[in-house]
C-alpha atoms as a PDB file:
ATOM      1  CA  UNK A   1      34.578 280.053 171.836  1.00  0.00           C
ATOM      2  CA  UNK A   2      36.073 283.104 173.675  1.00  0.00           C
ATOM      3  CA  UNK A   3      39.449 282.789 175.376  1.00  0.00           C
ATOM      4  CA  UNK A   4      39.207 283.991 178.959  1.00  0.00           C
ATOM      5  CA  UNK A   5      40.645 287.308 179.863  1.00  0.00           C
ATOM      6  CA  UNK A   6      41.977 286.695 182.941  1.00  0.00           C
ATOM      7  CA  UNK A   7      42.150 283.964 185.945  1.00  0.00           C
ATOM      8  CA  UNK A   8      41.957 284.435 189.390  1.00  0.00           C
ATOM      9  CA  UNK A   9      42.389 281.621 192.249  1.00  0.00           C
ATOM     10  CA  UNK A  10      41.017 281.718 196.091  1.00  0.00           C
ATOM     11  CA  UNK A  11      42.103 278.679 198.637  1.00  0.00           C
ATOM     12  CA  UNK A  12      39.123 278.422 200.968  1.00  0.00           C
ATOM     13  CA  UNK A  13      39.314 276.484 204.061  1.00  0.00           C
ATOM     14  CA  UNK A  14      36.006 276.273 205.402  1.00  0.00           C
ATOM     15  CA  UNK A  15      32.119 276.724 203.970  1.00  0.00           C
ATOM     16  CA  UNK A  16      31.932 279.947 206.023  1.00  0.00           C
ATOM     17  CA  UNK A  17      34.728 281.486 203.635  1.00  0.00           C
ATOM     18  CA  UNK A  18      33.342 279.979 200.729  1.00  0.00           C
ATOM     19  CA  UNK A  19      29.864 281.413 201.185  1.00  0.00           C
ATOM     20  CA  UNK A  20      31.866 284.943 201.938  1.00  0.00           C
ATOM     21  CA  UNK A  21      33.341 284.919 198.498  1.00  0.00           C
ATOM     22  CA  UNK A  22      30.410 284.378 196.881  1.00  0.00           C
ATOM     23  CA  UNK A  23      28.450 286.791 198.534  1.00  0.00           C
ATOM     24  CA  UNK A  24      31.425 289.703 197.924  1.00  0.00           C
ATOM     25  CA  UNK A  25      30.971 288.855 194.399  1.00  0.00           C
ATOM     26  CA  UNK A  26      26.865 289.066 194.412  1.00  0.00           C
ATOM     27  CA  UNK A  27      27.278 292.355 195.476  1.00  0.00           C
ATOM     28  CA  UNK A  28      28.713 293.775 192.303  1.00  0.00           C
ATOM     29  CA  UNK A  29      26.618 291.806 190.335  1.00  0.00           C
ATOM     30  CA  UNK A  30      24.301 293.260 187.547  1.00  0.00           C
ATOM     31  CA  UNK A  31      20.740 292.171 185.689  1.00  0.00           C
ATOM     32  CA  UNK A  32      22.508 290.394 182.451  1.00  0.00           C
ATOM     33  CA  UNK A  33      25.059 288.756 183.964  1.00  0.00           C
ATOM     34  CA  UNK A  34      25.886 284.725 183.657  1.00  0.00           C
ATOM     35  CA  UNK A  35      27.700 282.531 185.621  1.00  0.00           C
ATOM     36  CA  UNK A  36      28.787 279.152 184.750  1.00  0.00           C
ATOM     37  CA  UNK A  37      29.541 276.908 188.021  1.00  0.00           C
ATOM     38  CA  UNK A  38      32.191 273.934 187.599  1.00  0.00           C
ATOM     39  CA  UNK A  39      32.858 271.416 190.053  1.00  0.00           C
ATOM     40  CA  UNK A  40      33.055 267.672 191.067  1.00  0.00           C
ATOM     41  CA  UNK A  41      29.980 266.708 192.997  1.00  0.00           C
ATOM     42  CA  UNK A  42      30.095 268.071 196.863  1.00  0.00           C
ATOM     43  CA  UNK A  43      32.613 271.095 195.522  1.00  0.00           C
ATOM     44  CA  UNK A  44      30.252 273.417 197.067  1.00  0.00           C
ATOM     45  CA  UNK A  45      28.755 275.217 193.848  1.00  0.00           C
ATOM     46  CA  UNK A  46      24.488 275.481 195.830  1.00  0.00           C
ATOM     47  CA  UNK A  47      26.871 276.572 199.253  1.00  0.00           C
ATOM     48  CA  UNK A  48      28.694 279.545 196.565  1.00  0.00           C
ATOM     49  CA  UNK A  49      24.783 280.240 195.035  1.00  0.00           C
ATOM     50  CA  UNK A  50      23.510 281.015 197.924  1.00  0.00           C
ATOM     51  CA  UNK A  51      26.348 283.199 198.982  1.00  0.00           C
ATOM     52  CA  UNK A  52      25.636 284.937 195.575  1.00  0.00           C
ATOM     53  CA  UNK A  53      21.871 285.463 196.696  1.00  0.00           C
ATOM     54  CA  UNK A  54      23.129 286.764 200.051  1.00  0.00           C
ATOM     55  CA  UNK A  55      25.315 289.610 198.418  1.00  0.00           C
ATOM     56  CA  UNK A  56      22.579 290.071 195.831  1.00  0.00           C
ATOM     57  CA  UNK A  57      19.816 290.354 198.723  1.00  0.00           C
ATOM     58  CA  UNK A  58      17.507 287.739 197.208  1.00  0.00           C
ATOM     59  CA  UNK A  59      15.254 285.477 198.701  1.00  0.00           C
ATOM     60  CA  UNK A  60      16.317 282.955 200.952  1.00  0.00           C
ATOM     61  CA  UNK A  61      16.141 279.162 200.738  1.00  0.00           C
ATOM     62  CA  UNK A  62      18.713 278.652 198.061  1.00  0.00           C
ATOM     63  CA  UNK A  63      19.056 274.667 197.366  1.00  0.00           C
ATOM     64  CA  UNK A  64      19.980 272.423 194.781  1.00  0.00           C
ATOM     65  CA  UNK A  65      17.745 272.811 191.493  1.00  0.00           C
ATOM     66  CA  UNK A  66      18.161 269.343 190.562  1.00  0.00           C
ATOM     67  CA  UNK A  67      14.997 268.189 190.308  1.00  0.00           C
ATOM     68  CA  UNK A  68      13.015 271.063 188.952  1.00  0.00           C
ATOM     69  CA  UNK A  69      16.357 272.213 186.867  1.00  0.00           C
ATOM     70  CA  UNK A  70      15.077 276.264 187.161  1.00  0.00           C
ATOM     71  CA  UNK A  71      14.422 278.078 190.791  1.00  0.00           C
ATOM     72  CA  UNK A  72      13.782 281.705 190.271  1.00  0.00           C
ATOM     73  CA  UNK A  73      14.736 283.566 194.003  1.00  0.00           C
ATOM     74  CA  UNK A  74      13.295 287.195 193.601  1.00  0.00           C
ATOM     75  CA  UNK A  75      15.003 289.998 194.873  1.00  0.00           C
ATOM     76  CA  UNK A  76      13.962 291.554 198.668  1.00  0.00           C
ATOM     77  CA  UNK A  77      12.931 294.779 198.612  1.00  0.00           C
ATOM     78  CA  UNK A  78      14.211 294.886 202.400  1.00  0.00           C
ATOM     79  CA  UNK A  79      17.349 293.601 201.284  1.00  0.00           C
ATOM     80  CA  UNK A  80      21.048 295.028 200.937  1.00  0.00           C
ATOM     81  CA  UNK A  81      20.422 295.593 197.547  1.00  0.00           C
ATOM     82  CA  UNK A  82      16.214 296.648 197.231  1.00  0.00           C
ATOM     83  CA  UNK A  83      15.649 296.851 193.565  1.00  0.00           C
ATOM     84  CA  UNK A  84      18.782 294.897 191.930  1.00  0.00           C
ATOM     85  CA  UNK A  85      17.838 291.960 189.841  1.00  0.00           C
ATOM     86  CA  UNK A  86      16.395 288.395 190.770  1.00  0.00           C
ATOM     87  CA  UNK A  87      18.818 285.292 191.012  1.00  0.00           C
ATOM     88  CA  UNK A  88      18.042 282.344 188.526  1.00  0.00           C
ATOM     89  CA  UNK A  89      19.643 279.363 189.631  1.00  0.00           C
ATOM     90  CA  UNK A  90      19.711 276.755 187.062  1.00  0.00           C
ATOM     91  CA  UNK A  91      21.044 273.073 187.273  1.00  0.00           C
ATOM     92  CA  UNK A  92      22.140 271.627 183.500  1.00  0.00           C
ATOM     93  CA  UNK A  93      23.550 268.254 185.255  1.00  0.00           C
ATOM     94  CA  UNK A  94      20.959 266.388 183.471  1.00  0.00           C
ATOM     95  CA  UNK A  95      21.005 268.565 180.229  1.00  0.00           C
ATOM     96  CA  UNK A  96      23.423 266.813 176.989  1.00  0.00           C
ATOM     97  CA  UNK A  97      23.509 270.012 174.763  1.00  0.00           C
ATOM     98  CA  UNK A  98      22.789 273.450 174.366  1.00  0.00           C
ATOM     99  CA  UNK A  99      19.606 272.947 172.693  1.00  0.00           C
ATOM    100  CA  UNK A 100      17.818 271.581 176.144  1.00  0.00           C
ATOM    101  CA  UNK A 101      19.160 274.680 177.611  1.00  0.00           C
ATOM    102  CA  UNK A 102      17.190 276.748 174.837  1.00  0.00           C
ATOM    103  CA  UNK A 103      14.454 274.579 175.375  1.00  0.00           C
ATOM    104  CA  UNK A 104      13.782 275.867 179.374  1.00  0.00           C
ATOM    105  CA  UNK A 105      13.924 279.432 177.818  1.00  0.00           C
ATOM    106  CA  UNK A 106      16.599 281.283 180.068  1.00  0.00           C
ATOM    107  CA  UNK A 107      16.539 284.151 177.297  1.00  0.00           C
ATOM    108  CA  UNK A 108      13.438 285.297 179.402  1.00  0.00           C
ATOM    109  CA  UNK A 109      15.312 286.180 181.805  1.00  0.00           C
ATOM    110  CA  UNK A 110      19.027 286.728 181.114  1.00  0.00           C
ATOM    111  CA  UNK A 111      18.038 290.452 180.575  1.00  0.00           C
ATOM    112  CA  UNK A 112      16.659 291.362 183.536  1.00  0.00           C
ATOM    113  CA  UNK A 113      18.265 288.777 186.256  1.00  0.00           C
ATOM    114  CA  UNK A 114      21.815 287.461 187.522  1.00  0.00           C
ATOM    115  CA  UNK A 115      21.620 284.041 185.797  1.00  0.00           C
ATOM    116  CA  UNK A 116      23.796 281.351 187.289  1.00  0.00           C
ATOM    117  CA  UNK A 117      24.044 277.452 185.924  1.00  0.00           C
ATOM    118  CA  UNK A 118      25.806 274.667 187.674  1.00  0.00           C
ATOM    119  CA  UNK A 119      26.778 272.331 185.042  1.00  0.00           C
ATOM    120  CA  UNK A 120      26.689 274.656 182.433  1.00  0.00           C
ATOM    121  CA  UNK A 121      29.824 274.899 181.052  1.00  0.00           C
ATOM    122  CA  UNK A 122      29.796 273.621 176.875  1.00  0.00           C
ATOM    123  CA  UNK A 123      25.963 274.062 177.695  1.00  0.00           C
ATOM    124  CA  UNK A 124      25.093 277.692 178.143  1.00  0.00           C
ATOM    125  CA  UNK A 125      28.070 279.763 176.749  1.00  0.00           C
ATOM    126  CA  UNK A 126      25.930 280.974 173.352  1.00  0.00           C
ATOM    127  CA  UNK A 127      23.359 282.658 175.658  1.00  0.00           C
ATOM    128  CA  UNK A 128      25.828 285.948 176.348  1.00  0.00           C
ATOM    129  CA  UNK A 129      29.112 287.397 174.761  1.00  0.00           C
ATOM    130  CA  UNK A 130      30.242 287.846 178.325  1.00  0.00           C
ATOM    131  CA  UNK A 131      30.314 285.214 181.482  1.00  0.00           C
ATOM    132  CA  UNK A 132      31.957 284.895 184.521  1.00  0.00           C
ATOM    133  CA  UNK A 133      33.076 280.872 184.949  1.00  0.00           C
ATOM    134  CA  UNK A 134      33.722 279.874 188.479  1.00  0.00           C
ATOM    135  CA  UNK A 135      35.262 276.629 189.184  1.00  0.00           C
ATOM    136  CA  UNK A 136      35.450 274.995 192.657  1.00  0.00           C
ATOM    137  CA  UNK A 137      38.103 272.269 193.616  1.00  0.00           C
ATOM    138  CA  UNK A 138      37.665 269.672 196.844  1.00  0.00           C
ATOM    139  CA  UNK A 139      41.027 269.079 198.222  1.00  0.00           C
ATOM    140  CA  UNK A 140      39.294 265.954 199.962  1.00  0.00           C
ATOM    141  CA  UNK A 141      36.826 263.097 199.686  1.00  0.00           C
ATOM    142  CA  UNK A 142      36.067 263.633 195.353  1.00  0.00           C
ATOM    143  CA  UNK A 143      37.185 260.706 193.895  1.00  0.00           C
ATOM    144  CA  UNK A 144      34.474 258.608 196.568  1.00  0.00           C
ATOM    145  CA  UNK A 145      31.664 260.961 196.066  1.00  0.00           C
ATOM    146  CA  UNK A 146      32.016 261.009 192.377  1.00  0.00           C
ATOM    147  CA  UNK A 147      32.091 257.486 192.402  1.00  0.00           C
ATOM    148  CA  UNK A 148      28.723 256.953 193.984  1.00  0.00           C
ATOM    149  CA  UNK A 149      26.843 257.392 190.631  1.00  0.00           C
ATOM    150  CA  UNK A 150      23.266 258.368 192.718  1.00  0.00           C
ATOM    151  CA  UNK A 151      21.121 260.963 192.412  1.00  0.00           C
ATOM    152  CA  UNK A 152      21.514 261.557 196.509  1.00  0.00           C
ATOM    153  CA  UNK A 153      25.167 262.508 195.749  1.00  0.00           C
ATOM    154  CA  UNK A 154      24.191 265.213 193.085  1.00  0.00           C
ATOM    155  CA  UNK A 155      23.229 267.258 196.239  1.00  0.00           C
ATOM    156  CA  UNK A 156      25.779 266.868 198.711  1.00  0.00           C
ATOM    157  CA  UNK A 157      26.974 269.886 198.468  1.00  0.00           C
ATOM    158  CA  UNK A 158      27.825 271.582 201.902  1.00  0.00           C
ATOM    159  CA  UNK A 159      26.149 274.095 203.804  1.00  0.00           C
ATOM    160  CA  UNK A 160      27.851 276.995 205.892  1.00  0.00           C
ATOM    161  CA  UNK A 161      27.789 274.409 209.337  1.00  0.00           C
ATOM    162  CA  UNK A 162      28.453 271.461 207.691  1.00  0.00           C
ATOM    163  CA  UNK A 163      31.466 269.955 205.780  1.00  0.00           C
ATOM    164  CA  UNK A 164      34.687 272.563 206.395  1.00  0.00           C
ATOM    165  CA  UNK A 165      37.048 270.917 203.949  1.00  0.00           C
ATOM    166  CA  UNK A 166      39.883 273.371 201.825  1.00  0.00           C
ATOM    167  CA  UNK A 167      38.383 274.062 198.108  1.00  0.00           C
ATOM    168  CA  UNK A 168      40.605 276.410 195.484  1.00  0.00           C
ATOM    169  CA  UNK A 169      37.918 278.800 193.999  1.00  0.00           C
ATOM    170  CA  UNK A 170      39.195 279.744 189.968  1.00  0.00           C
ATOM    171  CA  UNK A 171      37.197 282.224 188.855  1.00  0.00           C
ATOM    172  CA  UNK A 172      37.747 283.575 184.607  1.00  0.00           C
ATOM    173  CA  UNK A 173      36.184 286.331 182.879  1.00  0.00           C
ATOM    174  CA  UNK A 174      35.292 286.005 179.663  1.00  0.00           C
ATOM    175  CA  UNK A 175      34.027 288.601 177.421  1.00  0.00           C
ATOM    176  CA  UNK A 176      33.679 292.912 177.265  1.00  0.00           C
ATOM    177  CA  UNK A 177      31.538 292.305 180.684  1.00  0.00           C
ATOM    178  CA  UNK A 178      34.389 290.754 182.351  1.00  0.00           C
ATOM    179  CA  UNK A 179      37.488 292.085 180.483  1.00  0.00           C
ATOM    180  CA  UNK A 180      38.979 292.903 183.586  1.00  0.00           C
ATOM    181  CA  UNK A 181      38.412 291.038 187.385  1.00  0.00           C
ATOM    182  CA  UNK A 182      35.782 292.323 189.348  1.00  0.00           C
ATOM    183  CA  UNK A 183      37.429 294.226 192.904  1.00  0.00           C
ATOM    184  CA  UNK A 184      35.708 292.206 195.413  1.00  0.00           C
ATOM    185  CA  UNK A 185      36.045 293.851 199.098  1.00  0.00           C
ATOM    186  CA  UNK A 186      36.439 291.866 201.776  1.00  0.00           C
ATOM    187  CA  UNK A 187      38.578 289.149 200.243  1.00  0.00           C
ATOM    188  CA  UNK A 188      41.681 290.567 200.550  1.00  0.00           C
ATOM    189  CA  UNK A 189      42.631 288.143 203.622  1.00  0.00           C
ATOM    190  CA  UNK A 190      42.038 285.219 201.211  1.00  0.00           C
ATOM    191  CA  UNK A 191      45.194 283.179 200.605  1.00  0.00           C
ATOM    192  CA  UNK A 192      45.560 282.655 196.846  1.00  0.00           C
ATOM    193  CA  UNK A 193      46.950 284.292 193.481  1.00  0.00           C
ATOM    194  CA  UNK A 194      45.831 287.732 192.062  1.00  0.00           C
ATOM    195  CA  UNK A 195      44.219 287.660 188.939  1.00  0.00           C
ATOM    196  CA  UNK A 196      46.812 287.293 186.182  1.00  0.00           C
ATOM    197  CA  UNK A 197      45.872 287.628 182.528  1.00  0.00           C
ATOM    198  CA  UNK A 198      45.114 284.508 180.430  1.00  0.00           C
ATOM    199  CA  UNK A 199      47.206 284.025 176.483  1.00  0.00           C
ATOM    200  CA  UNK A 200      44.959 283.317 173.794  1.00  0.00           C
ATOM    201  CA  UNK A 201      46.958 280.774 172.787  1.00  0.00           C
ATOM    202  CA  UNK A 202      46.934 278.838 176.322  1.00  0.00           C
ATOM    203  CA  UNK A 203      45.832 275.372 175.646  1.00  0.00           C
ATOM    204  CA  UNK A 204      42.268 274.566 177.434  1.00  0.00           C
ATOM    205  CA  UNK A 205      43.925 271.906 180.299  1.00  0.00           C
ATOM    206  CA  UNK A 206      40.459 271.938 182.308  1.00  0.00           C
ATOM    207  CA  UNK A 207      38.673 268.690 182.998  1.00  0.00           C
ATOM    208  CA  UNK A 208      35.688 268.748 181.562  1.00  0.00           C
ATOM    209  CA  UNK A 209      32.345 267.189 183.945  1.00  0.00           C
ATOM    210  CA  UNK A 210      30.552 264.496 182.124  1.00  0.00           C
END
């Protein structure tokens, strides 16, 4: 597996900021590009999604895939971005390999949309040479949510009213695509680090989500 290029950290404090993030970075999005999502359950990965559709100017109604694993949200032609590509928004939490992944056919797609998988990561990272990986980080309340081992916690993530507790945003680039960070305006009055370059030889330390 690819070593990421580089590593770049946000500290949000509320949803609001959060959802800002995301949608500064689904404006410079492009058809072909994959995101892999990371986070505890409640970390806010639907809340960064649908900022992503906002910057892309998709469709609205961005929620949780769980329970139909693909939602396709095509792209507005009244939007901020009329003619960019559609935003697939996949949920792997109840996929074990890559091969279920091949199995919903996302290769359809990948081409021609912004692809982005909560869940994915050790799931999805054969389907491009290049990925963006975007973990998110509750600074409060994880260990009981985790624990509650139901389906209703699998979509607790927060919406832009609702739930304002810090998260750290890490996002990593991996591959020619993102060989160097993407210049997101707007985000420059986010406490955090600047993107720093990652050694090939760092040891992988992240947690993996079972």
């Amino acid at each position: 597996m690819n070593a990421a290029a580089w590593e770049r950290k946000f500290d949000v404090q509320t949803a609001e900021q959060t959802h800002a993030l995301a949608a500064a970075l689904g404006a410079v999005l492009e058809s072909g590009d994959l995101l892999v999502l990371t986070g505890e359950l409640g970390a806010g990965k639907t809340t960064f999604t649908q900022g992503l559709g906002a910057g892309l100017g998709v469709r609205a109604g961005i929620i949780s895939p769980t329970f139909v694993l693909v939602r396709i949200h095509p792209n507005l032609p009244e939007g901020p971005r009329p003619g960019g590509p559609d935003l697939v928004h996949v949920d792997a939490y109840r996929l074990e390999s890559a091969s279920e992944i091949d199995d919903i056919d996302l290769e359809n797609t990948l081409d021609s949309a912004v692809t982005v998988v909560e869940w994915g990561r050790d799931r999805v990272e054969h389907l491009s040479e290049s990925r963006l990986e975007v973990e998110l980080h509750r600074t409060l309340g994880g260990p009981e949510r985790r624990a509650a081992g139901n389906e209703q916690a699998a979509v607790l993530d927060f919406d832009t009213e609702d739930d304002d507790e810090p998260r750290t945003v890490v996002l990593r680039g991996f591959g020619p695509r993102w060989a160097q960070p993407p210049n997101l305006p707007g985000t420059l009055d986010l406490p955090g680090t600047p993107a720093v370059p990652v050694p090939e030889t760092l040891p992988d330390t992240r947690e993996r989500n079972s």
